[in-house]
Protein backbone atom coordinates (compact mmCIF):
# COMPACT_ATOMS: atom_id res chain seq x y z
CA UNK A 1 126.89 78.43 130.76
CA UNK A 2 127.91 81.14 132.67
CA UNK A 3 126.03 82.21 136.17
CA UNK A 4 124.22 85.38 134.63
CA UNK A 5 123.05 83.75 131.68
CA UNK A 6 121.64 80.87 133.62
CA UNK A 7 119.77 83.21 136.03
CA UNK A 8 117.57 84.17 132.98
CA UNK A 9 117.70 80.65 130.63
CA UNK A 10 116.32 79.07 134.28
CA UNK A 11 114.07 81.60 135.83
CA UNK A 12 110.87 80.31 136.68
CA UNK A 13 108.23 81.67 138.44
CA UNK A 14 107.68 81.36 141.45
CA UNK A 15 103.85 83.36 141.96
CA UNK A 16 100.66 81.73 143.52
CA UNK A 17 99.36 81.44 140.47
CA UNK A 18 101.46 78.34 139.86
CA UNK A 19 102.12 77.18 142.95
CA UNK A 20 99.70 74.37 142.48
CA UNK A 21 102.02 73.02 140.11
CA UNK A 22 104.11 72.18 142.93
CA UNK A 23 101.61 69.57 144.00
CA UNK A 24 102.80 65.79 143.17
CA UNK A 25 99.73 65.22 141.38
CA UNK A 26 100.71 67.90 138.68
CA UNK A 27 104.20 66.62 137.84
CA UNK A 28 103.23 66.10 133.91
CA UNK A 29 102.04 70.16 133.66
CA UNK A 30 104.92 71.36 136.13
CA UNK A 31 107.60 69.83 133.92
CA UNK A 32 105.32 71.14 130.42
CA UNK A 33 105.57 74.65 132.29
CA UNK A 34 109.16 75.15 133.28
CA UNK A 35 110.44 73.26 129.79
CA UNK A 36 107.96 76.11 127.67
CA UNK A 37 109.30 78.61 130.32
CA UNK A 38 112.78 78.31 129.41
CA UNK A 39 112.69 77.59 126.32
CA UNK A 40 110.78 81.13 126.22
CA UNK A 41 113.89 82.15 128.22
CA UNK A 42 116.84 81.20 126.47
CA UNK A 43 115.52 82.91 123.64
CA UNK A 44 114.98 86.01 126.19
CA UNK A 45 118.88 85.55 126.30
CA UNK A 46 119.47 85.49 122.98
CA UNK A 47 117.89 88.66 122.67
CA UNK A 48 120.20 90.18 124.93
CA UNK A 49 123.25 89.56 124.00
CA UNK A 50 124.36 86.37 125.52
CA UNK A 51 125.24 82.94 123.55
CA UNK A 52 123.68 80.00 124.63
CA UNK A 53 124.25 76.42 122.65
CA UNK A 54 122.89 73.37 124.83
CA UNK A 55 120.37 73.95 127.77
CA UNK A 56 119.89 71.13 129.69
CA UNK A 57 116.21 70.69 131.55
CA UNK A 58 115.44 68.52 134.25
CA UNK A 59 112.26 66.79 134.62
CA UNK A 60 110.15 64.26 136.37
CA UNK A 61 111.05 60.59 135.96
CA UNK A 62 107.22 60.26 135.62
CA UNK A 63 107.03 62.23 132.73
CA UNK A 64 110.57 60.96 130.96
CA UNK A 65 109.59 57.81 130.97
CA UNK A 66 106.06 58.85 129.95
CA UNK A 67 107.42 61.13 126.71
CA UNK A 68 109.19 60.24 123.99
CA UNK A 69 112.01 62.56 124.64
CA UNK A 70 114.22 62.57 120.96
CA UNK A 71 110.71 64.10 119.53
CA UNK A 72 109.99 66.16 122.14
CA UNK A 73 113.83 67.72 121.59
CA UNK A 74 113.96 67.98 117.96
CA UNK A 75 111.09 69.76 117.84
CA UNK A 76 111.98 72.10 120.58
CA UNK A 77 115.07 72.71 118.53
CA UNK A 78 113.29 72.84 115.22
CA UNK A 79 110.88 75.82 116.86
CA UNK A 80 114.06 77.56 118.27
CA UNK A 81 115.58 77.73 114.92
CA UNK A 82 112.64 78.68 112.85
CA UNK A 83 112.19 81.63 115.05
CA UNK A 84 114.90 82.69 116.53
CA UNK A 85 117.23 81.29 113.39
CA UNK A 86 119.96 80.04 116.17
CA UNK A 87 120.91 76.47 116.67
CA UNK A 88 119.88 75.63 120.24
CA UNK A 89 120.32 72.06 121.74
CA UNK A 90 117.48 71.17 124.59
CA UNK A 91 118.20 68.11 126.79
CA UNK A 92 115.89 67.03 128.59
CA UNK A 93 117.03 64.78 131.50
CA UNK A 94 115.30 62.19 133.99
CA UNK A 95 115.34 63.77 137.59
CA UNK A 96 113.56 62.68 140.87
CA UNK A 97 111.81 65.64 141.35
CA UNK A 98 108.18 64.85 142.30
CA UNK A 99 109.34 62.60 145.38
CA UNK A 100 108.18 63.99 148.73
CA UNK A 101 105.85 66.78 147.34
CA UNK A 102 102.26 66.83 148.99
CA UNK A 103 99.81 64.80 147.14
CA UNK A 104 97.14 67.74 147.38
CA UNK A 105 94.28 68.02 144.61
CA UNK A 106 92.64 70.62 143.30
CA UNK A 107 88.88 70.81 141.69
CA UNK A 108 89.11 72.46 138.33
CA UNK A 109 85.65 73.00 136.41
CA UNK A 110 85.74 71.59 133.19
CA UNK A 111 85.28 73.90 130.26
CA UNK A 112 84.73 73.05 126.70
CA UNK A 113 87.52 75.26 125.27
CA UNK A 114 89.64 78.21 126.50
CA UNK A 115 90.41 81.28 125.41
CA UNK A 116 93.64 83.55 125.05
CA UNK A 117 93.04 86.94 126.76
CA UNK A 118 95.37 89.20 126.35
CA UNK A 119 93.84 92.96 126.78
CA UNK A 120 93.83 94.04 122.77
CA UNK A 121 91.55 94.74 120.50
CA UNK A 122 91.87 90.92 118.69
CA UNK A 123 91.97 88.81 122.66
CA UNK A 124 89.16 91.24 124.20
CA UNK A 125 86.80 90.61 121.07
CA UNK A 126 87.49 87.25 120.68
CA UNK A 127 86.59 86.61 124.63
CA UNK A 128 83.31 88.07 124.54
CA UNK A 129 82.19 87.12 121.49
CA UNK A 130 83.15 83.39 122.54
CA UNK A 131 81.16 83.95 125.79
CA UNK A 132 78.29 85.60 124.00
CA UNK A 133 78.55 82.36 121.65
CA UNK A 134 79.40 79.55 123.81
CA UNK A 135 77.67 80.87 127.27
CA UNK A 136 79.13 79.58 130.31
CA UNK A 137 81.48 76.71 128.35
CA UNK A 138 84.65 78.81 127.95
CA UNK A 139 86.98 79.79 130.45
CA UNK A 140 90.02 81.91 129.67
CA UNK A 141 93.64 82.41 130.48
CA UNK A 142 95.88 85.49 130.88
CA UNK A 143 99.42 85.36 130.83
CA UNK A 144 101.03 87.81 132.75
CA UNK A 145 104.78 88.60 132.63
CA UNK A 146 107.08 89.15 135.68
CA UNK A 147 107.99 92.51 134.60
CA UNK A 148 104.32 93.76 132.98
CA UNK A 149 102.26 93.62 135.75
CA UNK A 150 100.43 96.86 134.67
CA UNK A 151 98.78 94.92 132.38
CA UNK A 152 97.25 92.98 134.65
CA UNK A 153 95.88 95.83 135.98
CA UNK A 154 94.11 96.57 132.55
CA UNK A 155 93.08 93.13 132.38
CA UNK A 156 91.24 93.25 136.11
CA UNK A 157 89.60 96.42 134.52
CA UNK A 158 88.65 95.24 131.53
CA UNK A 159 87.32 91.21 133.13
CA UNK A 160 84.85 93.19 135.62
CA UNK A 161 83.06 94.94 132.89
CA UNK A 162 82.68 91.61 130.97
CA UNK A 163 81.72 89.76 134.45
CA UNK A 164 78.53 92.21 134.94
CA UNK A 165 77.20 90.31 131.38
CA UNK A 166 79.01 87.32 131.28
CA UNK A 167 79.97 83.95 133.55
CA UNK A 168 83.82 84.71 133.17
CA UNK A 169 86.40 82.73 134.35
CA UNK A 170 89.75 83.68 134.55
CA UNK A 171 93.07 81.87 135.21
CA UNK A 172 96.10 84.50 135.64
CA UNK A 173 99.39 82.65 135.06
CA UNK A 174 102.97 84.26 135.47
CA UNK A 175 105.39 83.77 133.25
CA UNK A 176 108.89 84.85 133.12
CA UNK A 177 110.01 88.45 132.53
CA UNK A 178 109.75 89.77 129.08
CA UNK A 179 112.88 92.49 129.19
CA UNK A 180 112.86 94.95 126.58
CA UNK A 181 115.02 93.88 123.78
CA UNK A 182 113.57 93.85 120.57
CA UNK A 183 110.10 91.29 119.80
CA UNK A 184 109.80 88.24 121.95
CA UNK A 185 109.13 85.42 118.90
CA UNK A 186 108.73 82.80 121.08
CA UNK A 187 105.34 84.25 123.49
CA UNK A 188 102.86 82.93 121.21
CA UNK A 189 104.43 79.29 121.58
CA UNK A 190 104.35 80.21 125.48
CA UNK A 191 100.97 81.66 125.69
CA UNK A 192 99.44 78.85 123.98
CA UNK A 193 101.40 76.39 125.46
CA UNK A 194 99.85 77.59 128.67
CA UNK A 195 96.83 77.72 127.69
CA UNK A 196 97.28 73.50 126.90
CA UNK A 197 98.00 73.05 130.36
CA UNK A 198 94.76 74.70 131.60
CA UNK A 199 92.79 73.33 128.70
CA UNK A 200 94.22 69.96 130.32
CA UNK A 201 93.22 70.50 134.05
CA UNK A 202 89.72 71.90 132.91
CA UNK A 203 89.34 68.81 130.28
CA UNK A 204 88.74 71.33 127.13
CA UNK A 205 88.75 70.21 123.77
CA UNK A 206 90.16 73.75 122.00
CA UNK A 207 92.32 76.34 122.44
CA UNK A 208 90.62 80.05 120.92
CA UNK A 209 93.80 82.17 119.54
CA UNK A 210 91.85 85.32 118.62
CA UNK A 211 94.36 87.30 116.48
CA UNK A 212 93.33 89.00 113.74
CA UNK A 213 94.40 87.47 110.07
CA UNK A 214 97.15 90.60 109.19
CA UNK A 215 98.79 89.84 112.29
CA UNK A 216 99.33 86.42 111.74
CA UNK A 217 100.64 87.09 108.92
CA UNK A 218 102.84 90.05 108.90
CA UNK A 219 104.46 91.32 106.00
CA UNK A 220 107.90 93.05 106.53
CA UNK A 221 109.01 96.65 104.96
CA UNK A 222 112.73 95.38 104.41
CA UNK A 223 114.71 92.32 104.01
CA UNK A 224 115.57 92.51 107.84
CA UNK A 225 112.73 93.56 109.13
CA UNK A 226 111.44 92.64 112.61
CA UNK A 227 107.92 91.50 112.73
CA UNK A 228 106.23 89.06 115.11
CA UNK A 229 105.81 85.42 114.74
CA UNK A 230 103.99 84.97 117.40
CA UNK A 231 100.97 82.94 116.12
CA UNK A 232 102.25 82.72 112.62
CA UNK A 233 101.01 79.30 111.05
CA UNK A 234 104.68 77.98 111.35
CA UNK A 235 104.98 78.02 114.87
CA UNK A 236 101.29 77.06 115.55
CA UNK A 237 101.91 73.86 114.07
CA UNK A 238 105.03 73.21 115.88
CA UNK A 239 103.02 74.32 119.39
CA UNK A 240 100.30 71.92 118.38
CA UNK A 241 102.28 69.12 117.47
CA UNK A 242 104.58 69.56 121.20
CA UNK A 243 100.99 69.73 122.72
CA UNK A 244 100.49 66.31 121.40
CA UNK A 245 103.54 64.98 122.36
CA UNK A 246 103.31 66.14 125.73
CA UNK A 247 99.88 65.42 127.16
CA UNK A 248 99.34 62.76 124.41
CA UNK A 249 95.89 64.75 124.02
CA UNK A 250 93.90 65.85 121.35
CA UNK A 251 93.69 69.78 121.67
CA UNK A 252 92.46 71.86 118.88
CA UNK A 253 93.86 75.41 118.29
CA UNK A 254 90.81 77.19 116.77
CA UNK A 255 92.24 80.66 114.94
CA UNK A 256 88.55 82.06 114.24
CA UNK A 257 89.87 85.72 113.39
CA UNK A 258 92.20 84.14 111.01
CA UNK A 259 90.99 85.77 107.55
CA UNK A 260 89.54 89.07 109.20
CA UNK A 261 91.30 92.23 109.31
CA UNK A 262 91.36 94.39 112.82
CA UNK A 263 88.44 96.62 111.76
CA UNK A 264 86.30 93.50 110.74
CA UNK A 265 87.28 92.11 114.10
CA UNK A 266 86.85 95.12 116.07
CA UNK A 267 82.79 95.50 115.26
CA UNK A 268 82.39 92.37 116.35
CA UNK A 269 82.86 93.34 120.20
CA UNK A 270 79.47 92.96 122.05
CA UNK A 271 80.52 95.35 124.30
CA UNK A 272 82.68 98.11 122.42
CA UNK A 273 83.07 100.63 125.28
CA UNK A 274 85.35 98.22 126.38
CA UNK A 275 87.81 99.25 124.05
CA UNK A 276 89.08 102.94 125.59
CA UNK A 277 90.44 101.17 128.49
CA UNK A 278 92.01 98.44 126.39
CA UNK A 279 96.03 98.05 125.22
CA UNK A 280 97.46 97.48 122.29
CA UNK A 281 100.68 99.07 122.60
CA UNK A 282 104.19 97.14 122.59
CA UNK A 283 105.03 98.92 125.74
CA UNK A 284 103.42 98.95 128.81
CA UNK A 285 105.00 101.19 131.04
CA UNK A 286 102.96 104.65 131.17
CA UNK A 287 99.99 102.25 132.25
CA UNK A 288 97.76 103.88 134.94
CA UNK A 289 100.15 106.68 135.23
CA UNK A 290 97.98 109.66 135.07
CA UNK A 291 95.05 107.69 137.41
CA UNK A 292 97.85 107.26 139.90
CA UNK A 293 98.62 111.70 139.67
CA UNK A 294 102.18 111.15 138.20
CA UNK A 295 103.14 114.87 137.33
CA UNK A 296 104.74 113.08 134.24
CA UNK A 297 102.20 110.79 133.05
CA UNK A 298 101.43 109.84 129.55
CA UNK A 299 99.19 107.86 128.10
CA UNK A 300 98.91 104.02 128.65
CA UNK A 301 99.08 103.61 124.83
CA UNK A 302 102.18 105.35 123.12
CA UNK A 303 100.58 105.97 119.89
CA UNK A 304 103.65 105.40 117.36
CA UNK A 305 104.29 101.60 117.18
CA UNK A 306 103.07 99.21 114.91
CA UNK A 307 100.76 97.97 117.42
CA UNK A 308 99.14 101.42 118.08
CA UNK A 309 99.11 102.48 114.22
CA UNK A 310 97.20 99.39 112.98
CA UNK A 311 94.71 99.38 115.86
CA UNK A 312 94.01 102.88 115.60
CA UNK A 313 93.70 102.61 111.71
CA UNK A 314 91.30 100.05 112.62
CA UNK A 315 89.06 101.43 114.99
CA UNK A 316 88.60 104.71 112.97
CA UNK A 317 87.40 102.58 109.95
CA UNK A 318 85.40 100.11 112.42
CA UNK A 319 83.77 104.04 113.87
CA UNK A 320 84.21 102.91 117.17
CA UNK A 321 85.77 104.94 120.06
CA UNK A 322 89.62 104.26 120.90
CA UNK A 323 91.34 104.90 123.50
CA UNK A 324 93.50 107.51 124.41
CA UNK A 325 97.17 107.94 122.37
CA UNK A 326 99.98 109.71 123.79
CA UNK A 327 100.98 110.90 120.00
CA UNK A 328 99.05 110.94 116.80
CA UNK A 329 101.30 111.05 113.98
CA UNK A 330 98.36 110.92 111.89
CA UNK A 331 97.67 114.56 112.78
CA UNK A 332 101.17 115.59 114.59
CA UNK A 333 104.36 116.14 112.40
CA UNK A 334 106.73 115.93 115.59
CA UNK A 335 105.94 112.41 115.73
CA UNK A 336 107.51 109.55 114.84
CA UNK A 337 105.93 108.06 111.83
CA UNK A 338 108.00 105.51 110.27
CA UNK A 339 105.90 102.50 111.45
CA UNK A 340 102.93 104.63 110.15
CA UNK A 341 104.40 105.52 106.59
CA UNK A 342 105.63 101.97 106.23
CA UNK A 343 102.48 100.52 106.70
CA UNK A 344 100.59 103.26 104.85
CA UNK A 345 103.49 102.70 101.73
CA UNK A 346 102.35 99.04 101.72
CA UNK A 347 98.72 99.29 101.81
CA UNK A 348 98.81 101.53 98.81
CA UNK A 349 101.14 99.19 96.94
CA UNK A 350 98.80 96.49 97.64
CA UNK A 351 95.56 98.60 96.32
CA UNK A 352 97.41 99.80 93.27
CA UNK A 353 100.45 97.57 92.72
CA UNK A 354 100.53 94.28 94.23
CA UNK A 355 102.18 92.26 91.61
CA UNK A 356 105.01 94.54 91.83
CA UNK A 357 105.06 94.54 95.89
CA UNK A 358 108.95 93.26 97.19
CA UNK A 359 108.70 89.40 97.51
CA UNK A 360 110.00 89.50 101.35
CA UNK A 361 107.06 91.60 101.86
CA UNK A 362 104.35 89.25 100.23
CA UNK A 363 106.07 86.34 101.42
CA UNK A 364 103.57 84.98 103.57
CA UNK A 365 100.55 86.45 101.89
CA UNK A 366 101.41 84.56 98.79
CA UNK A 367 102.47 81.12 100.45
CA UNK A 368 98.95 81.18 102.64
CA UNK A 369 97.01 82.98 99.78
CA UNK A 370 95.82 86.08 101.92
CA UNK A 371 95.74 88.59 98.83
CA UNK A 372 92.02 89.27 99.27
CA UNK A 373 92.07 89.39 103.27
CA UNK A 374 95.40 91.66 102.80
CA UNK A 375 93.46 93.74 99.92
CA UNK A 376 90.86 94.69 102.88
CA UNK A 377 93.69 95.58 105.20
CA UNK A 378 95.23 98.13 103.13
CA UNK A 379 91.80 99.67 101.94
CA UNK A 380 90.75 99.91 106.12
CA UNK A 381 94.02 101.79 106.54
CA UNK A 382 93.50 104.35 103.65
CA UNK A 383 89.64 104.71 104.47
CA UNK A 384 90.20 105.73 108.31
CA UNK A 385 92.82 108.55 106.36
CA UNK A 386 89.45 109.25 104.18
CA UNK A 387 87.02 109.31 107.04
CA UNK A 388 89.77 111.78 109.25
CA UNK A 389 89.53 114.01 105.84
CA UNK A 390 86.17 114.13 105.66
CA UNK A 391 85.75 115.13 109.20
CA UNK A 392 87.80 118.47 108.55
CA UNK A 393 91.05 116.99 110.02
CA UNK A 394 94.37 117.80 108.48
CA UNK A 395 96.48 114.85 107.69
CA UNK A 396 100.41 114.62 108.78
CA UNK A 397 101.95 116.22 105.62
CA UNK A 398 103.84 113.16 105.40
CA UNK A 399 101.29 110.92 104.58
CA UNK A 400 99.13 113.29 102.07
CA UNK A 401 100.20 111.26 99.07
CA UNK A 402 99.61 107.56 100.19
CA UNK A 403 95.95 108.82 100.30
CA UNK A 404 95.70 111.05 97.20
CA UNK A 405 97.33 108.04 95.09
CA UNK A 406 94.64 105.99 96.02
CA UNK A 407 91.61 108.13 95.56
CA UNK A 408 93.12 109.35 92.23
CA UNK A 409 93.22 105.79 90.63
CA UNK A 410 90.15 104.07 92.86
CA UNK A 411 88.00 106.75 93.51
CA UNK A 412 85.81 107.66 96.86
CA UNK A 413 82.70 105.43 96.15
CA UNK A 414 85.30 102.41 97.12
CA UNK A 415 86.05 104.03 100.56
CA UNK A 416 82.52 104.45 101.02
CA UNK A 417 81.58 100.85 100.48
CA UNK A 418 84.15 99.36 102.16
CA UNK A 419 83.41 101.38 105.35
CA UNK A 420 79.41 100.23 105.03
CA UNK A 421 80.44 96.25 104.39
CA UNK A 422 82.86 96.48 107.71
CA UNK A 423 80.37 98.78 109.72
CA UNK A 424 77.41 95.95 108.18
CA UNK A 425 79.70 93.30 109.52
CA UNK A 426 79.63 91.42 106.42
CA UNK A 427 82.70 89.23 107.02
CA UNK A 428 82.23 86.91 110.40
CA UNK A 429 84.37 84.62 111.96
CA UNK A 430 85.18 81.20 111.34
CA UNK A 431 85.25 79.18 115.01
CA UNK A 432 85.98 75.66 112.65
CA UNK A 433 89.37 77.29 111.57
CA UNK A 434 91.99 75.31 113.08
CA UNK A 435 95.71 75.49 113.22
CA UNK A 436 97.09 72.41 110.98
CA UNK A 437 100.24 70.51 111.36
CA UNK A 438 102.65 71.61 108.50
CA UNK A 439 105.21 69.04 107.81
């Protein structure tokens, strides 16, 4: 492997927020941590260009000889290929790493279950509604990337409104740097997988993954299309099953938003004026620009990606107050609006033509059976183009037809229900959802 794809496949971090884990006492969740980490990295590589076949890890003899190692590989190199669709081979080898380290302890609470927290509209609702549900039994973990540190500054933000109602605790780890080429697939393996190391230390019986049911399950516009696996039921099970095989514990991965769409989710929020200083966006680095007097500061949330489309989409139909956008191609011609037409082009297929829909893009609604939580998706997105209509707004020219096709053949009496059952919070989450192990 050559030196400068080795500096990424074996970057670890190095922040104190995991130095503990070079105590001698934590050898079993430093080794979890810097296998997940590069294993999060060599698909970083991947991304950008480089080839990498074998990777070769070094761990602990305690925790070789604790593992079984052949399962532990194959499914490492089962997830790689399922996401990532390249063959990778991890080794994992027997090193003497924990001798000499100091023995220190440290007192971690114990916490029935621990939440995800990520600073969107799915993670913030899903924390406080857990803490307004469970009281002072969850704690939560952030994961914050080497290179996206502004988010943690909108997660600091965001945990000090939530602390002035709730008992929060929050564990900030650092993970690796994300780059910026193309969707990392493999962050909801690491995410969660980082969560099973705190949900270890603190003794908790369940992970909470709080993403909304659409999201889980993205459809894609084309036969190529990029869309993120993160938490998608396939590599869930394969994160559950290495969480197994690694701590030989019982953790359950609770997916509670599973069959709600983003507005459904979004009303849910206890405290909804969290949501204007929220992000949702897939990049992060306008954030705190104009606070800090940038002369050319924009927005924190770009306003064009998919990320930005379906949250806004959502929060319109939801009637709750967003944040700020840099662009609106809902309103604005000059911006880019393929992400938005897309998505508009498939709700309406799904309203008016879903049998006839392109099998690639109801591939996983189909094998899951999500037609009826997809049905509510599309109708949210065409309802927050009904509610901007009815509020005297003039729609992007380019999307004037996904919403007169619907109202022609449905009618407005739909739109108006629909928005009353989300607004009436009719559909609730379901906290005994829990990821299975598909063989």
């Amino acid at each position: 492997m050559e030196a400068e794809v080795k500096d990424i496949v074996y970057s670890i971090s190095s922040n104190l927020s995991v130095n503990f884990l070079r105590y001698s006492p934590y050898f079993l969740e430093r080794d979890v941590y810097n296998i997940c980490s590069i294993v999060f990295n060599t698909e970083t590589a991947i991304r950008m260009g480089y080839s990498v076949k074998n990777v070769v890890i070094e761990v602990s003899k305690e925790s070789y000889n604790m593992w079984d190692v052949k399962k532990i590989e194959n499914e490492l190199n089962e997830l790689i290929k399922l996401v990532i669709l390249v063959d990778v081979k991890i080794n994992i080898i027997s090193k003497d790493t924990n001798k000499g380290r100091w023995k220190k302890k440290i007192k971690f609470s114990k916490y029935k279950g621990v939440c995800l927290f990520s600073g969107g509209v799915d993670s913030t609702t899903g924390l406080i509604y857990s803490l307004e549900k469970y009281k002072d039994t969850i704690s939560s973990v952030f994961i914050c990337h080497g290179d996206q540190g502004k988010v943690g500054n909108i997660i600091q933000k965001i945990s000090r409104v939530i602390k002035r109602k709730y008992p929060l605790n929050l564990d900030v780890v650092h993970a690796p740097k994300m780059y910026s080429e193309g969707y990392s697939q493999l962050r909801g393996f690491l995410y969660v997988m980082y969560g099973a190391i705190f949900a270890k230390l603190r003794d908790a019986e369940q992970i909470l993954i709080t993403e909304c049911g659409p999201t889980m399950y993205q459809m894609r516009f084309s036969p190529f299309d990029s869309i993120t696996m993160t938490t998608h039921p396939y590599v869930m099970s394969k994160t559950k099953k290495l969480i197994q095989l690694f701590f030989n514990k019982h953790i359950e991965l609770i997916t509670p938003f599973e069959d709600l769409t983003k507005s459904e989710v979004a009303v849910l929020n206890p405290l909804p004026e969290i949501f204007p200083m929220s992000h949702s966006c897939i990049g992060a680095r306008w954030i705190d620009s104009i606070q800090h007097g940038n002369e050319d500061a924009k927005e924190d949330n770009d306003g064009t990606c998919y990320g930005c489309i379906t949250r806004r989409l959502g929060l319109i139909t939801a009637g709750i107050e967003d944040a700020k956008y840099e662009n609106n191609p809902l309103l604005d011609p000059k911006a880019y609006a393929d992400h938005l037409m897309n998505l508009l082009a498939f709700s309406t297929e799904v309203l008016l033509d879903y049998e006839n829909i392109d099998d690639f893009s109801r591939e996983n609604i189909d094998e899951f059976n999500k037609k009826d939580l997809f049905y509510r998706f599309a109708l949210d997105n065409i309802c927050a183009l009904y509610i901007l209509i009815k509020e005297g707004k003039t729609l992007n020219h380019y999307i004037d037809n996904f919403y007169l096709d619907v109202v022609e053949e449905l009618g407005e009496e739909l739109f108006e229900k629909r928005i009353k059952e989300v607004r009436d919070k009719k559909y609730l989450p379901n906290f005994d959802k829990k990821v299975q192990i598909i063989t």
